[in-house]
Protein backbone atom coordinates (compact mmCIF):
# COMPACT_ATOMS: atom_id res chain seq x y z
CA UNK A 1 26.44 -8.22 -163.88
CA UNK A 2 25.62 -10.71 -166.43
CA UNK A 3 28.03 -12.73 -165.65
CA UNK A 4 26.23 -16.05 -165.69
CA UNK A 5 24.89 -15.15 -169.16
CA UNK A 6 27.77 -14.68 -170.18
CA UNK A 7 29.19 -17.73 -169.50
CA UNK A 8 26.17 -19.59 -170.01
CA UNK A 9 25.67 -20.87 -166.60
CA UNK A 10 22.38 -23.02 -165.29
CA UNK A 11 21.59 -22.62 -161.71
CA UNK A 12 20.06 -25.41 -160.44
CA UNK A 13 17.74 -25.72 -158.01
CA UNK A 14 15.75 -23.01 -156.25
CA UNK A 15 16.06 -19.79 -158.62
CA UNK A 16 18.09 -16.69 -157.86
CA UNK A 17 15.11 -14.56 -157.66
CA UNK A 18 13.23 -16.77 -155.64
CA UNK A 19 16.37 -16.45 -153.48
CA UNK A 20 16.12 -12.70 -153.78
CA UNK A 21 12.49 -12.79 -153.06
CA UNK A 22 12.64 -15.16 -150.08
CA UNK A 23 15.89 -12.85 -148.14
CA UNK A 24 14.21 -9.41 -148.85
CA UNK A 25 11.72 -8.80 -146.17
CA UNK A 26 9.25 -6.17 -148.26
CA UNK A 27 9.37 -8.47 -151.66
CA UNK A 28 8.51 -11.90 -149.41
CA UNK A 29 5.36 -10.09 -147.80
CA UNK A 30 4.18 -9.27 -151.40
CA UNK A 31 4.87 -12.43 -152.69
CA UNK A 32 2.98 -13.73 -150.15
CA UNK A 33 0.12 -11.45 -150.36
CA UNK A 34 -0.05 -12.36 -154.31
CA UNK A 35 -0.81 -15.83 -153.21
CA UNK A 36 -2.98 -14.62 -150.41
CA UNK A 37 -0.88 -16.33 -147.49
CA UNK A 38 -1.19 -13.92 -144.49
CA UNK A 39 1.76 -13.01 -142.62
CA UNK A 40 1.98 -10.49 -139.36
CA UNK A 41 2.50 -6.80 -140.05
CA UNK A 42 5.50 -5.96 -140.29
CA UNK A 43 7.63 -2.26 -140.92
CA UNK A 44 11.09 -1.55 -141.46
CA UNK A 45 12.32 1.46 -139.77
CA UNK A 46 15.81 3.36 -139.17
CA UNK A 47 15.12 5.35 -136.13
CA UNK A 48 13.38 4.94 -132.48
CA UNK A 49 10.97 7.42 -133.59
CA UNK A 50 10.16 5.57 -136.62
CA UNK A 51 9.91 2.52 -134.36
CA UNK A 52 7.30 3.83 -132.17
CA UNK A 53 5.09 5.38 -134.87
CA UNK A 54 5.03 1.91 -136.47
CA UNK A 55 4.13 0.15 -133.24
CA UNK A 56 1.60 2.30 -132.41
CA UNK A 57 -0.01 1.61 -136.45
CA UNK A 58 0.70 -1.98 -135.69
CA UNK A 59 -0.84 -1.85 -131.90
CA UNK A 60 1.13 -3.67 -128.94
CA UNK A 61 2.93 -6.39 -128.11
CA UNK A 62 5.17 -6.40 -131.41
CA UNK A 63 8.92 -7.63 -131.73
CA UNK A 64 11.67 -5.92 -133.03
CA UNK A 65 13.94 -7.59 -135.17
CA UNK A 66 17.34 -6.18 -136.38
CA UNK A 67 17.50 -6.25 -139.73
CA UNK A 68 20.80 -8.50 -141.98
CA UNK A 69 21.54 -10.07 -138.38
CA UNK A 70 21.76 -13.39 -138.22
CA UNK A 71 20.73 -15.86 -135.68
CA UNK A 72 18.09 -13.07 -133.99
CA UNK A 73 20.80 -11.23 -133.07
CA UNK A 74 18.96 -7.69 -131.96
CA UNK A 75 15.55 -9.40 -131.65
CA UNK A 76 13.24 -9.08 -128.58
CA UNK A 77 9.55 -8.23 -127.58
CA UNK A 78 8.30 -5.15 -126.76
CA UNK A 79 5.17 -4.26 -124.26
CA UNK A 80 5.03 -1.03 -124.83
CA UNK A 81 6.60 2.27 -126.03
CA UNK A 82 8.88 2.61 -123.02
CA UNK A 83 10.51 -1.53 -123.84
CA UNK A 84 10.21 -0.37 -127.45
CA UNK A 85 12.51 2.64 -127.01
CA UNK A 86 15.32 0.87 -125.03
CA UNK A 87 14.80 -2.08 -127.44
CA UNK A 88 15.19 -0.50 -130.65
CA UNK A 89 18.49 1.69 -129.16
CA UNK A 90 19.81 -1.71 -128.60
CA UNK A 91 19.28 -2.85 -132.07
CA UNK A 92 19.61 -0.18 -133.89
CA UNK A 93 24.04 -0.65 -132.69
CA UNK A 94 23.91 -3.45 -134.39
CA UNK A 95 21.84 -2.71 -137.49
CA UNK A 96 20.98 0.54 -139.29
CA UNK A 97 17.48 -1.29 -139.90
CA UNK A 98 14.91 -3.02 -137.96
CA UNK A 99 11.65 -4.65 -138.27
CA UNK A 100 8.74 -3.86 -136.53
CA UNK A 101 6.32 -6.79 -136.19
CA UNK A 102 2.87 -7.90 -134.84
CA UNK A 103 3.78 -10.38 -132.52
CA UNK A 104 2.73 -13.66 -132.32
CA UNK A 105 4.27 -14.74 -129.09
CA UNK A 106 2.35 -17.59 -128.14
CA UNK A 107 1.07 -19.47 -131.09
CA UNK A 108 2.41 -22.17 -132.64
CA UNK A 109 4.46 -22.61 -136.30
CA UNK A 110 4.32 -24.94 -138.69
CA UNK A 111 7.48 -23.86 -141.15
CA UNK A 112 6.97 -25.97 -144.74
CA UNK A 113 9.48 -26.07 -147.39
CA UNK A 114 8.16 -27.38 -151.15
């Protein structure tokens, strides 16, 4: 809205687009492919049907994560199209979007902030 402009105020610290950038699932995975950083496959979907064609793209296990839920909230693995389906029905009551993702169930993170 401008308002900030406006009014000239500084934001200090990390930047609002790299706040943007960082919350929006689609813009982080290009960011991160700029800087070629891989990250698991990932696909947003609205639908079970949607779910499944992106699982079977992605190939099995993957995780399903509901989208602008906080704490995992929706989130769980799925083995196969049958988990998948009663998975994604779950999530998809608490989120008209969710992400379908490689998983990586059984490796280990190292999360850096700079």
């Amino acid at each position: 809205m401008g308002i900030f402009d406006r009014y000239n105020v500084k934001v200090l610290g990390t930047s609002i687009k790299t706040l943007e950038t960082s919350e929006d699932r689609d813009l982080f995975s290009k960011a991160l492919h700029e800087i070629n950083i891989p990250i698991a496959e990932s696909i947003a979907v609205s639908s079970i049907d949607e779910a499944l064609t992106a699982a079977e793209n992605i190939g099995y296990p993957i995780i399903v994560r509901a989208a602008y839920a906080l704490g995992g909230l929706g989130s769980g693995f799925a083995n196969n199209p049958d988990e998948l389906r009663d998975l994604s029905a779950r999530s998809l009551t608490l989120s008209p979007q969710i992400l379908v993702e490689k998983s990586l169930k059984g490796w280990k993170e190292a999360e850096y902030e700079v």
